[in-house]
Structures are given as structure tokens and as C-alpha cells.
Protein backbone atom coordinates (compact mmCIF):
# COMPACT_ATOMS: atom_id res chain seq x y z
CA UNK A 1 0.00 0.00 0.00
CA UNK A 2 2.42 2.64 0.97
CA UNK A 3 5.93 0.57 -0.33
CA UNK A 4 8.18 3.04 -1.48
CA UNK A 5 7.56 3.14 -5.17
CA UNK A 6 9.71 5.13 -7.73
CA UNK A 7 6.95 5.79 -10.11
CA UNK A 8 4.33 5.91 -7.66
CA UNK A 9 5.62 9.11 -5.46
CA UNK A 10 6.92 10.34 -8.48
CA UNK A 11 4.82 13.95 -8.32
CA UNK A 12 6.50 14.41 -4.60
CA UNK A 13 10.15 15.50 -6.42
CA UNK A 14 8.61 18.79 -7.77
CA UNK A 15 6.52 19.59 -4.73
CA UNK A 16 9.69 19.09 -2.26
CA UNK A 17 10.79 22.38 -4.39
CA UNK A 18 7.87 24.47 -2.39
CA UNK A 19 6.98 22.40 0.57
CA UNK A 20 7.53 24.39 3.97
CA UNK A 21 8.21 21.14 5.45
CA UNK A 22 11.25 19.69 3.25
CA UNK A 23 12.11 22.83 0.82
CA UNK A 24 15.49 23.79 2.78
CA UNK A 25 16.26 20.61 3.74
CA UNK A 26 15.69 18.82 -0.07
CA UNK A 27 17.15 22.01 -2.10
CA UNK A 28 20.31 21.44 0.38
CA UNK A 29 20.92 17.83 -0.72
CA UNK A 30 20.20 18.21 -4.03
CA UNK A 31 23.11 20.30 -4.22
CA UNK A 32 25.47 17.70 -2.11
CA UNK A 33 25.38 19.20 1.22
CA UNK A 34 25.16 16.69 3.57
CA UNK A 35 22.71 16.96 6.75
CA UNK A 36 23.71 14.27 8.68
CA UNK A 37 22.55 15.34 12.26
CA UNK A 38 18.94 15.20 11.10
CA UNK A 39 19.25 11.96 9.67
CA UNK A 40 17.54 13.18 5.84
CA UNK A 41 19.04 11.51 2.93
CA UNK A 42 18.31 11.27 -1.09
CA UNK A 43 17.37 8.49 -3.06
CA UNK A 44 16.14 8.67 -6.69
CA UNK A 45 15.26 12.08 -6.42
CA UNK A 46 13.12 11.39 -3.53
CA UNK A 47 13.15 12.30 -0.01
CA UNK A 48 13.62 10.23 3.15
CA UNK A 49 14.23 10.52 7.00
CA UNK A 50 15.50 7.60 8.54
CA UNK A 51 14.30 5.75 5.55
CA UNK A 52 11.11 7.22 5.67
CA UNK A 53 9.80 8.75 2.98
CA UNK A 54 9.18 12.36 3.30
CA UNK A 55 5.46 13.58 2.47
CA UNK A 56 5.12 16.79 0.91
CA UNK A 57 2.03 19.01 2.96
CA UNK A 58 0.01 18.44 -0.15
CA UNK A 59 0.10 14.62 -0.46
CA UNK A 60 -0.54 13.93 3.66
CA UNK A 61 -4.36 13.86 3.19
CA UNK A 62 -3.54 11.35 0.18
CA UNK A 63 -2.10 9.26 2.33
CA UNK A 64 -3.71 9.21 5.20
CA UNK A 65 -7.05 8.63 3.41
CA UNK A 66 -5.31 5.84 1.95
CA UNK A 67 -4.32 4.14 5.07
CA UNK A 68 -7.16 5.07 7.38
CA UNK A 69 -10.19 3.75 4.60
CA UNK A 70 -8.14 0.63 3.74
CA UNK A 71 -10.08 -2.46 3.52
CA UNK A 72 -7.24 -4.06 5.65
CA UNK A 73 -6.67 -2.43 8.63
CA UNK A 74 -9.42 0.56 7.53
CA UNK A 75 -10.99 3.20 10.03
CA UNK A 76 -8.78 2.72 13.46
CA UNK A 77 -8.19 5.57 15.52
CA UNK A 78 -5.51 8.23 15.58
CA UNK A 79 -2.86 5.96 17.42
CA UNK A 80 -3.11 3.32 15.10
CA UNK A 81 -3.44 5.22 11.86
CA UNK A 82 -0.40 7.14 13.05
CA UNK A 83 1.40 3.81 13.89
CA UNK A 84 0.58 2.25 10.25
CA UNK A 85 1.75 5.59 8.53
CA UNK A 86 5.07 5.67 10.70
CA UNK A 87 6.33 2.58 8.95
CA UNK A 88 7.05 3.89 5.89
CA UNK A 89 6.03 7.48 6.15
CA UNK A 90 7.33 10.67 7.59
CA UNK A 91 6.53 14.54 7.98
CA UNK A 92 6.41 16.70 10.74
CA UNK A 93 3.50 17.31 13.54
CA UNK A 94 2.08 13.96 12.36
CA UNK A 95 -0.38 13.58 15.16
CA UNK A 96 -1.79 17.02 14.21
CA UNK A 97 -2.56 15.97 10.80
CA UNK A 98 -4.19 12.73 11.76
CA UNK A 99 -6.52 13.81 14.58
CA UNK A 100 -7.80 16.33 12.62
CA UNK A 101 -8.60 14.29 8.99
CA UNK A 102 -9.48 11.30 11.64
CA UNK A 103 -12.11 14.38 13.27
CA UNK A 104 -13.48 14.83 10.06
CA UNK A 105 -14.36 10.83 8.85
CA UNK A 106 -18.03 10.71 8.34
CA UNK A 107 -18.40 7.23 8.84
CA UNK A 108 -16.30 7.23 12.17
CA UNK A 109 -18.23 9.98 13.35
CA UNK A 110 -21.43 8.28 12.46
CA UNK A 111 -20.51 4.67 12.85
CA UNK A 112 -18.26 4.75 16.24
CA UNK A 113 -19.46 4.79 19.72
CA UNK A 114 -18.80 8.07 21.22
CA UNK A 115 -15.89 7.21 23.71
CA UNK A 116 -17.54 8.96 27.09
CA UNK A 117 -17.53 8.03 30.85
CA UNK A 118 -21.66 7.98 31.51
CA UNK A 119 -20.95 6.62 35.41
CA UNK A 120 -21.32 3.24 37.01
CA UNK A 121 -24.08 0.80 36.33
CA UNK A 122 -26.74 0.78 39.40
CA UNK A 123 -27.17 -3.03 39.91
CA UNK A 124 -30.12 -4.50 40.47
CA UNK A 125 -31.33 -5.58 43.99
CA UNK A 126 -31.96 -9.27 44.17
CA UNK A 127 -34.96 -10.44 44.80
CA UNK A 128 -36.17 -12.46 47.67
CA UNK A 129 -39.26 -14.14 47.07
CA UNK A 130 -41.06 -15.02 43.66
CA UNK A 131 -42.61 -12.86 41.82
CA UNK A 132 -40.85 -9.62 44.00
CA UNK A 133 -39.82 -8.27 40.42
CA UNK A 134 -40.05 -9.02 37.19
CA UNK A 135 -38.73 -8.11 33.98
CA UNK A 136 -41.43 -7.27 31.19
CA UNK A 137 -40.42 -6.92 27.23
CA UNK A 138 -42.17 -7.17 23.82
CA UNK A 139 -39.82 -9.54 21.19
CA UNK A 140 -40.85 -8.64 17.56
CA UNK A 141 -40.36 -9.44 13.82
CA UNK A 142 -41.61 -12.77 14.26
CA UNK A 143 -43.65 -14.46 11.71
CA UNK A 144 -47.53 -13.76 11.40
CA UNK A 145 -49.50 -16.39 13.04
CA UNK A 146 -53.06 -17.33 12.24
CA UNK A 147 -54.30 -14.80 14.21
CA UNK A 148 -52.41 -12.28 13.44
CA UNK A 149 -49.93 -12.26 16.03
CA UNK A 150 -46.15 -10.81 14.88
CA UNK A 151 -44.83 -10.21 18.72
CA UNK A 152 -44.67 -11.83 21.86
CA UNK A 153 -45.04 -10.10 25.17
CA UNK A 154 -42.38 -11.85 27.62
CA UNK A 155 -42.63 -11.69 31.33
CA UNK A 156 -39.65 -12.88 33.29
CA UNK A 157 -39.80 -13.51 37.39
CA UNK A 158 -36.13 -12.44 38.39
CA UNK A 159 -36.63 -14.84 41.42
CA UNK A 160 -37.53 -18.10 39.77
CA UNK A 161 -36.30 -17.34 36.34
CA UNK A 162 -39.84 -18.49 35.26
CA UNK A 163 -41.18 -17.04 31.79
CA UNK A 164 -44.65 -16.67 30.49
CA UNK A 165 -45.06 -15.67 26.88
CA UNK A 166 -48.06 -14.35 25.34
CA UNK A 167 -48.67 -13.88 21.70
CA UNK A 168 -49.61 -10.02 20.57
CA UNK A 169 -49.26 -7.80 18.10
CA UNK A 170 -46.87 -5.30 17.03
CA UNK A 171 -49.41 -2.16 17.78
CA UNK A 172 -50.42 -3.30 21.21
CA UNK A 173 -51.74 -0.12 22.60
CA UNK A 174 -51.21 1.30 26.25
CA UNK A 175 -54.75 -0.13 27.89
CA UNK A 176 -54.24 -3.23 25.73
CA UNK A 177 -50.65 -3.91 26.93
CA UNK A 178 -51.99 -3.14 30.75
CA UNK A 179 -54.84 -5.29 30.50
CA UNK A 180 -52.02 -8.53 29.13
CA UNK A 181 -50.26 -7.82 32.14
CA UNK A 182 -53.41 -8.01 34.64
CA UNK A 183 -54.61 -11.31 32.78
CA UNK A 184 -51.00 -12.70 32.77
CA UNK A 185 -49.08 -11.37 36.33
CA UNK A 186 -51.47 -9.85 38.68
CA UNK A 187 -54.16 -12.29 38.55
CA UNK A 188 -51.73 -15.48 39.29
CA UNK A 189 -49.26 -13.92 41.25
CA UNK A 190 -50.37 -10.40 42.47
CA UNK A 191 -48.81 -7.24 42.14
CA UNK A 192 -45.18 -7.09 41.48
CA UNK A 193 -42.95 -4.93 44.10
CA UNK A 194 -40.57 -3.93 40.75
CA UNK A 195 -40.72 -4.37 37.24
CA UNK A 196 -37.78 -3.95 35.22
CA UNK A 197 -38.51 -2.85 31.31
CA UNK A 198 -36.89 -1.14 28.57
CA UNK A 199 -37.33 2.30 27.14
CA UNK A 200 -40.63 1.55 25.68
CA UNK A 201 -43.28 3.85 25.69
CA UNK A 202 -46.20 1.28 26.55
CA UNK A 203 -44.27 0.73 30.11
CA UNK A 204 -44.21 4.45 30.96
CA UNK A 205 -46.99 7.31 31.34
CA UNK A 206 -50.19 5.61 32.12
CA UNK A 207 -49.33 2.30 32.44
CA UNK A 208 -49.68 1.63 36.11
CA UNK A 209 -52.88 3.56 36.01
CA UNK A 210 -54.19 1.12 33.94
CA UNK A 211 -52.51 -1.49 35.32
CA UNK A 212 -53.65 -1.30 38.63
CA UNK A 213 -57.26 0.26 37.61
CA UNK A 214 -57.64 -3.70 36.41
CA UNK A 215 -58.94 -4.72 40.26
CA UNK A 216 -61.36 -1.66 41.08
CA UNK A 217 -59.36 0.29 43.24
């Protein structure tokens, strides 16, 4: 991928000419001065540091697009990209360069899990009898049954590990989805002291008001 090819990096021996980076340093050997203390060096018209090859400001983006979207090794971070670079590139302030192209990357920005500290987890308190808490979720995308049913409402005692499923469908309303858990929970086992449930909106608002209007209180 980034092998030191003659004919490849071929452009980069006109653009050393103007480069900020490598323009004193290149014109220098070119005309046999040697810079030994900063380790530069010319081979085939080309220009390396500690058999690097140097990267004129114009070409990094080039390269760093090519390394960072490759299907090999494609779309790490800026420590990694930097350390796949490194091998056979070189150019000044690097790590500059790479964070900010790396910043940039729509499809790390919209594809990568934002690296953030959100806290601890709160764990659970373990239940001590049956039926204490429970765990309450709707599993979907199943295939249609005869009666129409595409989901399955799952209750879970935490205590016991014992599951009841009940076939639904995927538009269960509110009252429906509160009267499935009266039929199902409170009637056979009473009311529970917890439920546990995800983010869905048929668990929240109303729910327990419909719930527990079930027995007339």
C-alpha cells in the first residue's frame, strides 16, 4: 500500500521544491550538502528521514485517506493510523494531521461509539421471594401467526427465572398492553414490588394507572 515506489511518489520531487516542510532541507541535498545530524538523505530524487519517505504538505491527506479507509486495517483511531503511517512514512507534527482528517471521517463519526464516561451501572437488587420483580419486554419481527400475532409479550420472574409468553401484536396499545399484564401477572401472582422494562413507551406514562385500575381500586 504505501511501499516506497519510484513511479508511484513520483509527483513528490517537484513539490519538495515548495513544501515548507522539506524545501530547505531537499534544495540542500540536491546540491550535495550533507545533513547528517537530522538523519535526511536522497534516493532517486526522492526524499527520506530515517528511511522514511518524506510527504510533501500536499500529499498527507492522500495518504492518510489511503491508510485510514483501507479495507485491511481501515478506520482505526488516531494511534493506530499514526502507527501504520510511521512505517514507511514521515513529515512533521504527524499527530496534528491525523486527529484532525481522523475528526473529520463521516463514517467514524457516524458509525463509532462516542468514547464517554456515563458513570457506574446501578445493579439490580436481588430479589427475595417469587414474583418480587419481574422483567417485562415485547420480542418482535416474528412471523404472522393465524391470528395475526407478529410479537410476543415476555414476562420474566427475576426470582424463579420463570417465563410466560403471550402472543400479541406489534401495535399493542397502552390499555391493551396493561390489560395482558393483569390477565398474565397480577391475577396469578399479584402485584409485582418492581418491574424492570426497557425504554418503551407502553411501560411508561399511564401504564400503572391502567394497570392497577384492572382490580377496582
Amino acid at each position: 500500500m504505501l511501499k516506497q515506489n519510484y513511479v508511484l511518489h513520483e509527483s513528490y520531487i517537484e513539490k519538495y521544491a515548495y513544501d515548507n516542510d522539506f524545501q530547505d532541507v531537499y534544495a540542500s541535498l540536491r546540491q550535495g550538502n550533507q545533513i547528517e545530524e537530522l538523519d535526511y538523505h536522497v534516493h532517486n530524487s526522492l526524499l527520506y528521514q530515517l528511511g522514511k519517505l518524506c510527504i510533501p504538505q500536499r500529499e498527507k491527506n492522500n495518504i492518510i485517506r489511503e491508510v485510514h479507509t483501507s479495507l485491511i486495517v481501515g478506520h482505526f483511531g488516531v494511534g493506530k493510523t499514526i502507527e501504520n503511517l510511521q512505517r514507511y512514512c514521515y513529515w512533521p507534527r504527524t499527530f496534528d494531521s491525523v486527529s484532525r482528517f481522523i475528526r473529520g471521517c463521516y463514517l467514524c463519526e457516524t458509525s463509532k461509539p462516542i468514547n464517554m464516561k456515563l458513570g457506574l451501572y446501578t445493579p439490580l437488587l436481588v430479589p427475595s421471594l417469587p414474583c418480587e420483580s419481574i422483567l417485562m419486554d415485547f420480542v418482535g419481527g416474528l412471523p404472522l401467526s393465524r391470528k395475526g400475532h407478529d410479537y410476543l409479550y415476555v414476562v420474566v420472574d427475576r426470582f424463579s427465572k420463570m417465563c410466560i409468553l403471550k402472543p400479541c401484536k406489534k401495535k399493542l396499545q397502552l390499555k391493551k398492553t396493561a390489560h395482558l399484564s393483569f390477565q398474565n401477572i397480577w391475577v396469578h401472582f399479584g402485584l409485582p414490588t418492581s418491574i424492570v422494562s426497557d425504554q418503551d413507551s407502553r411501560f411508561f406514562g399511564n401504564f400503572f394507572v391502567k394497570f392497577v385500575g384492572h382490580d377496582g381500586n
